[in-house]
C-alpha atoms as a PDB file:
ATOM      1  CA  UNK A   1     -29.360 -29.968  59.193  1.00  0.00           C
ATOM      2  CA  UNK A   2     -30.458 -32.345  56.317  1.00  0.00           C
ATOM      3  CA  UNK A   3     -28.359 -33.244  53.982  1.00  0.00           C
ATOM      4  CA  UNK A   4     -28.751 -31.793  50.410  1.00  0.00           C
ATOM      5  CA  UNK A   5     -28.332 -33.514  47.061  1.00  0.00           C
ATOM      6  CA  UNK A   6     -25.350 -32.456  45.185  1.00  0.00           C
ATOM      7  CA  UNK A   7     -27.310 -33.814  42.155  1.00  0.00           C
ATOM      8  CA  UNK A   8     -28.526 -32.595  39.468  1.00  0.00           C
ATOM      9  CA  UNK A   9     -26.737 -29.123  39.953  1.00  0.00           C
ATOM     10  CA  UNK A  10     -24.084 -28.514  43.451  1.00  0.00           C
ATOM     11  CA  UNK A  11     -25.536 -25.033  44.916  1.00  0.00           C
ATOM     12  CA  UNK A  12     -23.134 -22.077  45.253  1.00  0.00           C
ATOM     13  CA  UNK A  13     -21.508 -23.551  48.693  1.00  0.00           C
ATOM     14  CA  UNK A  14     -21.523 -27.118  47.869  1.00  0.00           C
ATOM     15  CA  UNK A  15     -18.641 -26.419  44.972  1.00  0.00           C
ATOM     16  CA  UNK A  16     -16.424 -25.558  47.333  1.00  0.00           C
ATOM     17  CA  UNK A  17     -16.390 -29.334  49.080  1.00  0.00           C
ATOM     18  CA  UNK A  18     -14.481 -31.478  46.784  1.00  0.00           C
ATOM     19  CA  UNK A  19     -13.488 -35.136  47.595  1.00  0.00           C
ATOM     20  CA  UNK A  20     -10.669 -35.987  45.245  1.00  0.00           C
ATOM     21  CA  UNK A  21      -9.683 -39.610  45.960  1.00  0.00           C
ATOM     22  CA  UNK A  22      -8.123 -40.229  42.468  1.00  0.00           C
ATOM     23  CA  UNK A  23      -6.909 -36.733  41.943  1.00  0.00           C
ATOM     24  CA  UNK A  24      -8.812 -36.303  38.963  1.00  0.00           C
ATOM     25  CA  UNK A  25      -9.901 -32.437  40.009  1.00  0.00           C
ATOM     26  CA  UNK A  26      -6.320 -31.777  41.222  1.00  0.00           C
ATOM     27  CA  UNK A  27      -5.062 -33.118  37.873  1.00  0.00           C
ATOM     28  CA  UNK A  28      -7.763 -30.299  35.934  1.00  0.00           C
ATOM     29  CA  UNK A  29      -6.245 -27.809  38.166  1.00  0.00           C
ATOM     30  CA  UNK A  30      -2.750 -28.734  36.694  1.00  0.00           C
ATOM     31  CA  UNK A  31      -4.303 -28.449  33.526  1.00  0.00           C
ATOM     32  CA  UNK A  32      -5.340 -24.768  34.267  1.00  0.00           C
ATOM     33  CA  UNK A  33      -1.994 -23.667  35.540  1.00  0.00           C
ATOM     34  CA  UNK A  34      -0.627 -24.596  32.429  1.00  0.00           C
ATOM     35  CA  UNK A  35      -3.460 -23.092  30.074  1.00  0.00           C
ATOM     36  CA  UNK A  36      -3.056 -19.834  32.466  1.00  0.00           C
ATOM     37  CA  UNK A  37       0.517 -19.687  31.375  1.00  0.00           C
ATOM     38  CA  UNK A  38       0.145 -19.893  27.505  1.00  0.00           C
ATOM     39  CA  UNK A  39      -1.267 -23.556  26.895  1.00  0.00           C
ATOM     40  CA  UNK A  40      -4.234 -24.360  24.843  1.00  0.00           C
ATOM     41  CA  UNK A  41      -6.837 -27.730  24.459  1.00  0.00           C
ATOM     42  CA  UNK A  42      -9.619 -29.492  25.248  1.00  0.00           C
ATOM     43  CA  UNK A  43     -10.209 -32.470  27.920  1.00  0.00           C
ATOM     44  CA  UNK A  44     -13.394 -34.814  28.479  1.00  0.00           C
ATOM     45  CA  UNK A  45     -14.695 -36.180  31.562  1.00  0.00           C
ATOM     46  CA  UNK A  46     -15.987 -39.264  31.667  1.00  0.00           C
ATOM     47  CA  UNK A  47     -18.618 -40.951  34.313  1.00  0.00           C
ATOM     48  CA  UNK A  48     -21.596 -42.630  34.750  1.00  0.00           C
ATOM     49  CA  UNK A  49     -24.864 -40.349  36.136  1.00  0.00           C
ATOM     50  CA  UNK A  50     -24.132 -39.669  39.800  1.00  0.00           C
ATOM     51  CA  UNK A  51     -20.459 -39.734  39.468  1.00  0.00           C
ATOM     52  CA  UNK A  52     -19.747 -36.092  39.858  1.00  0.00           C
ATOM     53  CA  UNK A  53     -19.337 -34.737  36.262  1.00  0.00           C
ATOM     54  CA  UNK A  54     -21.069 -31.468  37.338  1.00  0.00           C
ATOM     55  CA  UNK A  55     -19.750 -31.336  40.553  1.00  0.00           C
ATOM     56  CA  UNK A  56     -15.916 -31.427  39.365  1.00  0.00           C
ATOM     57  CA  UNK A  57     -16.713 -28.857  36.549  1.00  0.00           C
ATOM     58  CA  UNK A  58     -18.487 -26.390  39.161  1.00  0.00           C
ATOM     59  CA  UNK A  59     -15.723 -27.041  41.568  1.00  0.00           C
ATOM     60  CA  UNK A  60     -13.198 -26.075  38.622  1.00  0.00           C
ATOM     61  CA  UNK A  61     -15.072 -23.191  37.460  1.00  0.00           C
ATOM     62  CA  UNK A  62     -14.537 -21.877  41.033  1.00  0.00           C
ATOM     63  CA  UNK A  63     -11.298 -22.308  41.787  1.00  0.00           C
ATOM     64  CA  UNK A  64     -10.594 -20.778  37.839  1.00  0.00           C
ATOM     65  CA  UNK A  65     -12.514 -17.448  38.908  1.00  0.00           C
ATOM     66  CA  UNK A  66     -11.086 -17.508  43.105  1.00  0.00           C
ATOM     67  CA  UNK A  67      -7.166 -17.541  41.287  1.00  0.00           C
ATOM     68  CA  UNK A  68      -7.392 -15.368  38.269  1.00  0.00           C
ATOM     69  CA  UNK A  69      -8.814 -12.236  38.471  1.00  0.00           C
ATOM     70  CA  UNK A  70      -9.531 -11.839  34.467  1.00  0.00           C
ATOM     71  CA  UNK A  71     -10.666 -15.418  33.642  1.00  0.00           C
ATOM     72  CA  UNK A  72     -13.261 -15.771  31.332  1.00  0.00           C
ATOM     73  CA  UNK A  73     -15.481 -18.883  32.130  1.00  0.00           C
ATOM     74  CA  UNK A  74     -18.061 -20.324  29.860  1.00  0.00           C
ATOM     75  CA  UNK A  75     -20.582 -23.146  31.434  1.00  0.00           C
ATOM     76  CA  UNK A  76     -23.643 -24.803  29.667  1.00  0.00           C
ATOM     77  CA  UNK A  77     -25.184 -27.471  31.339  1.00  0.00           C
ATOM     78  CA  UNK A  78     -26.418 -28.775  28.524  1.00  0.00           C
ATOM     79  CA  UNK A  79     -24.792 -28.428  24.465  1.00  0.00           C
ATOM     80  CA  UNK A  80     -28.850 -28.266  23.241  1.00  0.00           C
ATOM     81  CA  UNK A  81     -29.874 -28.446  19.508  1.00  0.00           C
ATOM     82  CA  UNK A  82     -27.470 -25.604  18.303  1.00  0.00           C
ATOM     83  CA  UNK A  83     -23.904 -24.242  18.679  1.00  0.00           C
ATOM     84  CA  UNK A  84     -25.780 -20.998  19.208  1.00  0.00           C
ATOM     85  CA  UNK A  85     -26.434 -22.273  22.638  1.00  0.00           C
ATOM     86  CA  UNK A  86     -22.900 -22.148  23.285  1.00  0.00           C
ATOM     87  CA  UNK A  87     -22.131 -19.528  21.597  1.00  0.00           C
ATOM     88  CA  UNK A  88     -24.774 -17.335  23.482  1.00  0.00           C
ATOM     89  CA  UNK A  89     -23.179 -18.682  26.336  1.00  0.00           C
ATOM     90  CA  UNK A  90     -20.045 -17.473  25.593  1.00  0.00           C
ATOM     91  CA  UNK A  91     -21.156 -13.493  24.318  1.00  0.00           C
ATOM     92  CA  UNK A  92     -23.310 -13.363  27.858  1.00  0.00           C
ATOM     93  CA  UNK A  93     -20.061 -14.226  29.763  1.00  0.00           C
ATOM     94  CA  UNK A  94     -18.017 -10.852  28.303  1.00  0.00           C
ATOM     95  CA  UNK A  95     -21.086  -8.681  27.646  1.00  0.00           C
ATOM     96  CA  UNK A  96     -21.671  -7.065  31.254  1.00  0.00           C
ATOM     97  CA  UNK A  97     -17.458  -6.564  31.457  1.00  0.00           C
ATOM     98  CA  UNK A  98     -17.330  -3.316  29.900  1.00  0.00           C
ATOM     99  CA  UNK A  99     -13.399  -2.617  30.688  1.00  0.00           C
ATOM    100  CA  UNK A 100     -12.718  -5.530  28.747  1.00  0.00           C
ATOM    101  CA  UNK A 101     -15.543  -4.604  25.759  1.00  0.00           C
ATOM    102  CA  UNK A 102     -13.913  -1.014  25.869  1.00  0.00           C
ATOM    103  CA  UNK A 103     -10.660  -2.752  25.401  1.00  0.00           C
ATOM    104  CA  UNK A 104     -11.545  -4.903  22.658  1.00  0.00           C
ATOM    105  CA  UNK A 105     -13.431  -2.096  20.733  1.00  0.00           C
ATOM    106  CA  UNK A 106      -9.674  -1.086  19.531  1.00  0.00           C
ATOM    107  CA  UNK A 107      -8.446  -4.476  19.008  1.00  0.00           C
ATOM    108  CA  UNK A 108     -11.979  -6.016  16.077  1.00  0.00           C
ATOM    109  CA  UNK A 109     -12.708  -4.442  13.009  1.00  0.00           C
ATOM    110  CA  UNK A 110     -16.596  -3.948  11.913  1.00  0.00           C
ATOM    111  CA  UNK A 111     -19.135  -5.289  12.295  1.00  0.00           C
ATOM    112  CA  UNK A 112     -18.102  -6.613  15.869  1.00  0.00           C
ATOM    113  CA  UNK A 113     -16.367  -3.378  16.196  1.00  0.00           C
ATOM    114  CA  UNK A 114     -19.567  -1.159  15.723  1.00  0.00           C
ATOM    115  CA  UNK A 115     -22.028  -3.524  17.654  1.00  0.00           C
ATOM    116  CA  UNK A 116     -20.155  -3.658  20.712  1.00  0.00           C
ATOM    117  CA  UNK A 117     -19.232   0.144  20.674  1.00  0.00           C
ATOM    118  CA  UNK A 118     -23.445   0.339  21.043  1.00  0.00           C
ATOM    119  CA  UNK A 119     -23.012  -2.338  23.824  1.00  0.00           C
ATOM    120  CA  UNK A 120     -20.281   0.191  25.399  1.00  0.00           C
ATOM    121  CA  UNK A 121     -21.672   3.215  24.514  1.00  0.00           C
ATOM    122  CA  UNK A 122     -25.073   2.383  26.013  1.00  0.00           C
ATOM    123  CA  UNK A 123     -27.038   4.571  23.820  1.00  0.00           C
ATOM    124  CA  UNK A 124     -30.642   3.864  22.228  1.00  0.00           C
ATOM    125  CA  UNK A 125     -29.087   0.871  19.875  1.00  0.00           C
ATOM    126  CA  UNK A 126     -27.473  -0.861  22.378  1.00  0.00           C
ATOM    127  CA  UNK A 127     -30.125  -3.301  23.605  1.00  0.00           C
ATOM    128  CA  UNK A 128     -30.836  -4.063  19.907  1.00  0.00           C
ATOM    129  CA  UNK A 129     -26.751  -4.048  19.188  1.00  0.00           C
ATOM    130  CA  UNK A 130     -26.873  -7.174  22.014  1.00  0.00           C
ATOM    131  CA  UNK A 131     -29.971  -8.654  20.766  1.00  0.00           C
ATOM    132  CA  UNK A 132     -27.736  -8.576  17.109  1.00  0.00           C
ATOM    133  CA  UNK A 133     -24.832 -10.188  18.831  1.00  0.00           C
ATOM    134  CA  UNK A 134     -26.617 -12.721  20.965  1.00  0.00           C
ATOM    135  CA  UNK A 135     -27.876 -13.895  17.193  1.00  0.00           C
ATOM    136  CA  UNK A 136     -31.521 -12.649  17.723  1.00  0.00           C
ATOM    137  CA  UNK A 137     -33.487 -10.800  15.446  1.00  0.00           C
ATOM    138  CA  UNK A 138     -33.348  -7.151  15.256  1.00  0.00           C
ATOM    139  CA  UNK A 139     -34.912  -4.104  12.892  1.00  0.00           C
ATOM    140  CA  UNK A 140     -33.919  -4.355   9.414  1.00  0.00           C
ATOM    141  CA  UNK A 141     -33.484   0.014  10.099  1.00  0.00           C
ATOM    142  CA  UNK A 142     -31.463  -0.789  12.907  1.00  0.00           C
ATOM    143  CA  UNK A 143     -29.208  -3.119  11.063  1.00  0.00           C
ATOM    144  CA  UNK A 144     -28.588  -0.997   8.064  1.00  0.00           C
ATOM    145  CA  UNK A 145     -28.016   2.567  10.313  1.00  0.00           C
ATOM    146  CA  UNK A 146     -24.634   0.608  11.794  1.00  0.00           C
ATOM    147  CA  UNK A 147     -24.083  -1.383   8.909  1.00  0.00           C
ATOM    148  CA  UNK A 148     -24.568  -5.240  10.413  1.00  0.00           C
ATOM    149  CA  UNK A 149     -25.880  -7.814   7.972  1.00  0.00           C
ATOM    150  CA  UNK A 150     -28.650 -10.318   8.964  1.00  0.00           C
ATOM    151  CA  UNK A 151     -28.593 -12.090  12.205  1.00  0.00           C
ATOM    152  CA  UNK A 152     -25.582 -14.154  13.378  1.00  0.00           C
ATOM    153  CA  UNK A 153     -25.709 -17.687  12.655  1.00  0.00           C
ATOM    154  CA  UNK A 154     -23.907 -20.983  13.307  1.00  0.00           C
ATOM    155  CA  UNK A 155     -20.997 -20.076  11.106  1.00  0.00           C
ATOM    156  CA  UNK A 156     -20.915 -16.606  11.917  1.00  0.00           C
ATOM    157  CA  UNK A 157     -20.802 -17.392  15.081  1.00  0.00           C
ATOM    158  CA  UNK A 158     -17.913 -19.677  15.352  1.00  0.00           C
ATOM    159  CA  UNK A 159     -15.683 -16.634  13.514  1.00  0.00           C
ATOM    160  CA  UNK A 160     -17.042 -14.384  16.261  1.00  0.00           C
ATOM    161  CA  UNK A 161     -15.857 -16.670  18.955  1.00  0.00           C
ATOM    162  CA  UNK A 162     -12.982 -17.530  17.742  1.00  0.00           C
ATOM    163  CA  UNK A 163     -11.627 -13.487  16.867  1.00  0.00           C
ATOM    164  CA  UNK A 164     -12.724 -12.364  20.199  1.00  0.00           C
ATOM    165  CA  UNK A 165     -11.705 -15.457  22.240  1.00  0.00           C
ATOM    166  CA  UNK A 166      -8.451 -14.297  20.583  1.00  0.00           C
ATOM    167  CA  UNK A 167      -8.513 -10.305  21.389  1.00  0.00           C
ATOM    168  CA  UNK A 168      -9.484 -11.419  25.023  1.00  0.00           C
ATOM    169  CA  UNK A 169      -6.350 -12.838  25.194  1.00  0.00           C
ATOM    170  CA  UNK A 170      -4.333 -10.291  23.640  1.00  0.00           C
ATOM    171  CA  UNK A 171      -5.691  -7.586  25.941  1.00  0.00           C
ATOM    172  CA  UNK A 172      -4.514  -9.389  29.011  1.00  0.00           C
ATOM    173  CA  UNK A 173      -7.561 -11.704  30.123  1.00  0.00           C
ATOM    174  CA  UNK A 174      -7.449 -15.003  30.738  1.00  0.00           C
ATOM    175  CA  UNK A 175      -7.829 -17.901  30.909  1.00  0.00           C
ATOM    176  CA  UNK A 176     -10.632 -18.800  29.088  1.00  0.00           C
ATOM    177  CA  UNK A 177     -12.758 -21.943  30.290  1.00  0.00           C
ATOM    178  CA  UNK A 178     -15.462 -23.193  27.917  1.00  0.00           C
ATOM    179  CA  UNK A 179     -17.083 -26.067  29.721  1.00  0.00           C
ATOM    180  CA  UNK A 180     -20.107 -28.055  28.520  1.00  0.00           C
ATOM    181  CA  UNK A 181     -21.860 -30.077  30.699  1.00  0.00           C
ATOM    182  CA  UNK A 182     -23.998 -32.667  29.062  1.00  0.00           C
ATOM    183  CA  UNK A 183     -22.028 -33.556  26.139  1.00  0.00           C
ATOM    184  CA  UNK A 184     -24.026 -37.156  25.284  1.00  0.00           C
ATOM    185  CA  UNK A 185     -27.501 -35.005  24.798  1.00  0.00           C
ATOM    186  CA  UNK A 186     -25.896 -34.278  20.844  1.00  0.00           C
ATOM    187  CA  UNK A 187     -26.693 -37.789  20.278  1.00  0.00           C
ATOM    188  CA  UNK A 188     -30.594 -37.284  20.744  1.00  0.00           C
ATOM    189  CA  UNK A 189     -30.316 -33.906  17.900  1.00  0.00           C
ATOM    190  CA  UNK A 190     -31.067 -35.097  14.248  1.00  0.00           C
ATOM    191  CA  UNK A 191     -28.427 -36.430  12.264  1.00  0.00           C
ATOM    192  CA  UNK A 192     -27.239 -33.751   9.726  1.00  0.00           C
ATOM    193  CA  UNK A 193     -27.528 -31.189  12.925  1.00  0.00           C
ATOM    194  CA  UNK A 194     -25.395 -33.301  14.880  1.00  0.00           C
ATOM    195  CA  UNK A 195     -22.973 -33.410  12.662  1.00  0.00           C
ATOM    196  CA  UNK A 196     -22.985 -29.791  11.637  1.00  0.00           C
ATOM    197  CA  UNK A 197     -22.865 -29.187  15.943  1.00  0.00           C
ATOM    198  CA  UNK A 198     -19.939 -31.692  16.341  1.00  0.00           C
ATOM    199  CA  UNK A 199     -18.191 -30.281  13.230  1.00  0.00           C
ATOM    200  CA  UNK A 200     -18.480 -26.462  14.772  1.00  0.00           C
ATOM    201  CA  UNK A 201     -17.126 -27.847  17.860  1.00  0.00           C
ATOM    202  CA  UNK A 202     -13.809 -29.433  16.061  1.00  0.00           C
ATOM    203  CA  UNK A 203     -13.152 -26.009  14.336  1.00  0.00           C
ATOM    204  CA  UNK A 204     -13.311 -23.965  17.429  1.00  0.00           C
ATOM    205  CA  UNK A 205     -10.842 -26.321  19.423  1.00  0.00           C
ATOM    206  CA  UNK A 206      -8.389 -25.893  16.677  1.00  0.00           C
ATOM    207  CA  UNK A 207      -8.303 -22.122  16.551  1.00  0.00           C
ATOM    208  CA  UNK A 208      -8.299 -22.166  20.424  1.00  0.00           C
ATOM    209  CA  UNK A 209      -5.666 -19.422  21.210  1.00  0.00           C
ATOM    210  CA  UNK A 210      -3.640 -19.743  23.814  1.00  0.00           C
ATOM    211  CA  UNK A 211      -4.545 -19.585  27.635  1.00  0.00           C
ATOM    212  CA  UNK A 212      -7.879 -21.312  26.780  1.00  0.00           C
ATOM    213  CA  UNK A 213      -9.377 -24.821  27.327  1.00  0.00           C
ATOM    214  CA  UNK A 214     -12.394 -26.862  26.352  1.00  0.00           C
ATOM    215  CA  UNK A 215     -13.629 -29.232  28.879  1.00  0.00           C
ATOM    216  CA  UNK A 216     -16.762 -31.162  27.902  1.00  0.00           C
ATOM    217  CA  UNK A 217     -18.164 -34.029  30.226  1.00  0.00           C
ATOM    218  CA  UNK A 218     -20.449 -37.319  28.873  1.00  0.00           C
ATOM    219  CA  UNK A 219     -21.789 -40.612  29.947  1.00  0.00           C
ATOM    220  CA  UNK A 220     -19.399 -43.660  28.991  1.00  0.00           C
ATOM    221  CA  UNK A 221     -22.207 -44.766  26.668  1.00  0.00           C
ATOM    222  CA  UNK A 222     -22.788 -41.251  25.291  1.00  0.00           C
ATOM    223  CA  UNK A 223     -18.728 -40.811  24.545  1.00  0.00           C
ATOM    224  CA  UNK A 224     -18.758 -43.870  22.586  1.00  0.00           C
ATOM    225  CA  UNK A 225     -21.360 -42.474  20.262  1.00  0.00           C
ATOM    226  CA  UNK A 226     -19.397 -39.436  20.001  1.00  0.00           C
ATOM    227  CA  UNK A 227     -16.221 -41.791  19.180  1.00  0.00           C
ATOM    228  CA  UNK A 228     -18.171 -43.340  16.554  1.00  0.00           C
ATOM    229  CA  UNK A 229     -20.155 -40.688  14.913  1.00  0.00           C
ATOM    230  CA  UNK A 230     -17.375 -37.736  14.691  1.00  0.00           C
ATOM    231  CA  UNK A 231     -14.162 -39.148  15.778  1.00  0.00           C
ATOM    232  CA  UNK A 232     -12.215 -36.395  14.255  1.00  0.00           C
ATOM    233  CA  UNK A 233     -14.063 -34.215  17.899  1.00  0.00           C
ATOM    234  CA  UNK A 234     -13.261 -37.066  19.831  1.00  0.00           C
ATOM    235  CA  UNK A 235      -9.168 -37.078  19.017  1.00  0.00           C
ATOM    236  CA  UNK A 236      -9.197 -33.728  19.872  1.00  0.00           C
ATOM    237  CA  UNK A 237     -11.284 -34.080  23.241  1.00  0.00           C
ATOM    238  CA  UNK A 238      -9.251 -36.676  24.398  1.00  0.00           C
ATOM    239  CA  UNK A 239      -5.917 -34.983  25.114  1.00  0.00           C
ATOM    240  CA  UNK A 240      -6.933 -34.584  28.586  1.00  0.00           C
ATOM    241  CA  UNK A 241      -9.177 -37.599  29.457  1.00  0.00           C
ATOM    242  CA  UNK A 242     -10.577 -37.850  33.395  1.00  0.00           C
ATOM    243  CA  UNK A 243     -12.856 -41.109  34.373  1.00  0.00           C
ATOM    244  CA  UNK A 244     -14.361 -40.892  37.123  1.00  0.00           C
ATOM    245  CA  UNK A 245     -14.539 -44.135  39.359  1.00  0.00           C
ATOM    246  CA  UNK A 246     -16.737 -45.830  41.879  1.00  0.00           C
ATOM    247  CA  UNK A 247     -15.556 -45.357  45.686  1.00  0.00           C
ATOM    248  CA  UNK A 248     -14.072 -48.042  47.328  1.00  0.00           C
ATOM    249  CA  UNK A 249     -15.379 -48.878  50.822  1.00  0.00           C
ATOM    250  CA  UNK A 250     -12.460 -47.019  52.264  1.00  0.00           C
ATOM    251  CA  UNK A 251     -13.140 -44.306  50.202  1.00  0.00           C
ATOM    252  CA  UNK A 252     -16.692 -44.023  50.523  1.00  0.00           C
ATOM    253  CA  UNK A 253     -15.917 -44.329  54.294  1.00  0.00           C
ATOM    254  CA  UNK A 254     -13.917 -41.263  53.897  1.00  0.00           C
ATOM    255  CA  UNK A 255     -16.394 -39.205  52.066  1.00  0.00           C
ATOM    256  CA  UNK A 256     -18.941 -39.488  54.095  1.00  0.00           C
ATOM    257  CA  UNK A 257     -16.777 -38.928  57.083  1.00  0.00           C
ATOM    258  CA  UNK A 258     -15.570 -35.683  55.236  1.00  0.00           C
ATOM    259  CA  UNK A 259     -19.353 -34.610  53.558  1.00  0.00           C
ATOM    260  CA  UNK A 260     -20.875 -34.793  57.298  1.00  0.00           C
ATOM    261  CA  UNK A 261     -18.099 -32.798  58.621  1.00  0.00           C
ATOM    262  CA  UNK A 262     -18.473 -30.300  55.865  1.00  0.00           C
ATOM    263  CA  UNK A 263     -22.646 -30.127  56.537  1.00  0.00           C
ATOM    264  CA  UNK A 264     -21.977 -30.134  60.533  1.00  0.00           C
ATOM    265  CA  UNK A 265     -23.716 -33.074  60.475  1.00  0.00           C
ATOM    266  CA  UNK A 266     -23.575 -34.942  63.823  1.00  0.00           C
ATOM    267  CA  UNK A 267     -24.681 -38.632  62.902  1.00  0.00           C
ATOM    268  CA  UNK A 268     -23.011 -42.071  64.238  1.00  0.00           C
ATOM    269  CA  UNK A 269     -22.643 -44.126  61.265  1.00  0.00           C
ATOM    270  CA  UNK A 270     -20.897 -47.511  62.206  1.00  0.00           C
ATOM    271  CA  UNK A 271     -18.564 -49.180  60.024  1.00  0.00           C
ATOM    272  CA  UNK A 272     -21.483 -51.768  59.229  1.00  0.00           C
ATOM    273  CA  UNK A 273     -23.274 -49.151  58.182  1.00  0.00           C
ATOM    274  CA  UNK A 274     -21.059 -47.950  55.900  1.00  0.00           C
ATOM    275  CA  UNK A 275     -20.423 -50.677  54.364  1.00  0.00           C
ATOM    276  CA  UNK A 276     -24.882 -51.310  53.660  1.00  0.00           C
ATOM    277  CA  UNK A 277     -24.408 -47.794  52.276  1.00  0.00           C
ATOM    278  CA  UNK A 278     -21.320 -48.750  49.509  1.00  0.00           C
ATOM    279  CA  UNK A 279     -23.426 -51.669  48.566  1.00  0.00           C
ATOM    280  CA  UNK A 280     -26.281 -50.516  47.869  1.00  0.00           C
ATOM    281  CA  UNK A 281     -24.994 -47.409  45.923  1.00  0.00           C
ATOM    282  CA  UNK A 282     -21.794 -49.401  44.281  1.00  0.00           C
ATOM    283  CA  UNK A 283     -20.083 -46.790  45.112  1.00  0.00           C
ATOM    284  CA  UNK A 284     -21.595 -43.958  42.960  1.00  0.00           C
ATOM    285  CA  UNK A 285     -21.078 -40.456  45.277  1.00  0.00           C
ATOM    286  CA  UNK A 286     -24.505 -38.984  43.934  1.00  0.00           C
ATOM    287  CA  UNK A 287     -26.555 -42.259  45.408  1.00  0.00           C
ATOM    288  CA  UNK A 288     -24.491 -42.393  48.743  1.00  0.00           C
ATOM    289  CA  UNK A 289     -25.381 -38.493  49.206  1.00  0.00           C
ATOM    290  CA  UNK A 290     -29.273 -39.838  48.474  1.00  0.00           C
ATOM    291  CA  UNK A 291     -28.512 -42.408  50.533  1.00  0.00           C
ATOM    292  CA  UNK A 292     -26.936 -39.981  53.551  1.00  0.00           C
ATOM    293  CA  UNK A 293     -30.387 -37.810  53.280  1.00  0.00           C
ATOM    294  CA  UNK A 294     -32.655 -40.820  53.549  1.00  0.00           C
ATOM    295  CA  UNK A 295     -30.942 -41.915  56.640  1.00  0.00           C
ATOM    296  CA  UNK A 296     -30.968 -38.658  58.489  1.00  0.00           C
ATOM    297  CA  UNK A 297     -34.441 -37.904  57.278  1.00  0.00           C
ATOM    298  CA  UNK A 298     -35.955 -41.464  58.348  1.00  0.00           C
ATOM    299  CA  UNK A 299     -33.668 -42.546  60.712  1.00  0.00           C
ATOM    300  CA  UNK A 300     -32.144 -39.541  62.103  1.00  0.00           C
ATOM    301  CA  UNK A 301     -28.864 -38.855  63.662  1.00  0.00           C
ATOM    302  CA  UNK A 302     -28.015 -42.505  64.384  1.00  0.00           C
ATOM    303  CA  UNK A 303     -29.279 -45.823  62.835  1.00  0.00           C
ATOM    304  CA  UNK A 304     -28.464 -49.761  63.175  1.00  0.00           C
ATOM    305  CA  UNK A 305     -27.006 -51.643  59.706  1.00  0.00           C
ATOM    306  CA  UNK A 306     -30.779 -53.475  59.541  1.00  0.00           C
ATOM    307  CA  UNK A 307     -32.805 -50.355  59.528  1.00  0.00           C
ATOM    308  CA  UNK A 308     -30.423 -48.788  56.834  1.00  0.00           C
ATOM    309  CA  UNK A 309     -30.424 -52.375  55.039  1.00  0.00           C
ATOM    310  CA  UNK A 310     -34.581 -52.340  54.958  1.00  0.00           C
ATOM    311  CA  UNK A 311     -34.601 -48.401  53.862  1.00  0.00           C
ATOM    312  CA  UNK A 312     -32.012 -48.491  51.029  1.00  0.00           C
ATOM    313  CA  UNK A 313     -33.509 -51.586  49.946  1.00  0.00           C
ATOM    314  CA  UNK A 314     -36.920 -49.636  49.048  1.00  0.00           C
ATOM    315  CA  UNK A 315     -35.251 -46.391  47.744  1.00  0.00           C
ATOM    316  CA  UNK A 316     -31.880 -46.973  46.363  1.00  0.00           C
END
């Protein structure tokens, strides 16, 4: 069986392998417990490309929906140009649970109430009652029939996430995970739209309610930018601050002992091997998992430290 890349994105079955030398996942999962019983914030994970950002939020996301039954999660793997990409995000994670929109049509007042009683109700408007919510266009006859103003836009969608983040909560669901995946790409936006994106960001950690939790992830190089450019966003993200390290050579000896079990993988890998593999990759899990296919693909199921040494050395 070859070995498959965890990077860019872990597949459905790789999230369940975790390798958690520094406890940094089991530490997030502490983090959860508490937000599941009443807590609220936001965390950052820090780590170079390779490192496992994506891996540890997948992983999380996981283990969030395996435990509780009514969690709500929220992924992007990217923030993108807008806050409407997270907010989108966030109205396509409740929209298909309809005992939870039935609940929450007693709970909001108009025009959230009326739009997702369409949604509910499933009659002709409700495709164009999404398209309203999701902060698309829609008929101007269509919006004045139910009473909803012009589309939903950056501002109006923070208040929408906030209220119903909050009704979620107060009809029994929960927790709610909003991670973002990516966080550095902000930096490469336009100024004034960075800051608007960063500023929408602040606000909606603040009116978190409780049994919710903000986990972002960024380069070390793209948090600093964020630490200079809006540090107000970066106080608040850094509550609950995970960096993730380089293996050791024990550790990346244990890894791959543990990722080849987990594959079925029946390949001798000496302890000279090993240690080729942890210096060429420094460590970094994403390049010893490229590393791990290019041996099995070139080499096979065993391979001598001078034939890893020569193919690492014109790959990695």
């Amino acid at each position: 069986m070859v070995v498959r890349t965890l990077l860019p994105i872990p597949t459905e079955k790789d999230v369940d392998f975790v390798y958690d030398p520094h406890d940094d996942v089991a530490e997030l999962m502490n983090v959860i417990k508490r937000v599941a019983e009443g807590a609220s914030g936001a965390g950052i994970i820090i780590g170079g490309y390779g490192f496992g950002k994506t891996h540890v939020m997948l992983h999380l996301a996981k283990q969030v929906r395996n435990n509780y039954d009514n969690s709500i999660i929220i992924y992007i793997n990217t923030p993108g140009s807008s806050f409407m990409n997270l907010y989108r995000a966030f109205i396509n994670s409740i929209i298909e649970k309809k005992e939870l929109l039935t609940k929450l049509v007693g709970k909001i007042n108009n025009p959230l109430k009326e739009a997702i009683s369409l949604i509910v109700n499933n009659g002709d408007d409700a495709e164009y009652a999404r398209q309203w919510l999701l902060g698309e266009q829609t008929p101007q006859n269509f919006r004045l029939r139910h009473g909803l103003g012009s589309r939903v836009n950056e501002e109006l969608a923070l208040r929408v996430m906030i209220e119903l983040s909050r009704m979620i909560v107060s009809v029994g669901y929960g927790p709610i995970l909003i991670l973002i995946d990516e966080l550095e790409d902000i930096i490469t936006i336009g100024q004034m739209r960075k800051l608007q994106y960063l500023s929408l960001l602040r606000n909606l950690i603040d009116n978190l309610p409780s049994r919710s939790f903000l986990l972002a992830s960024s380069t070390p190089a793209g948090w600093d930018e964020i630490v200079n450019t809006y540090p107000a966003l970066a106080r608040r993200l850094s509550t609950i601050v995970i960096y993730l390290r380089p293996f050791t050579y024990e550790e990346t000896q244990a890894f791959i002992n543990q990722l080849m079990k987990w594959r079925d993988l029946n390949m001798r890998l000496g302890d000279d091997v090993v240690k080729v593999i942890h210096e060429y990759t420094e460590g970094n899990p994403g390049e010893i998992v490229r590393a791990l296919s290019l041996i099995y693909a070139s080499l096979g199921e065993s391979a001598d430290a001078n034939r890893v040494k020569e193919l690492l050395s014109r790959h990695v």
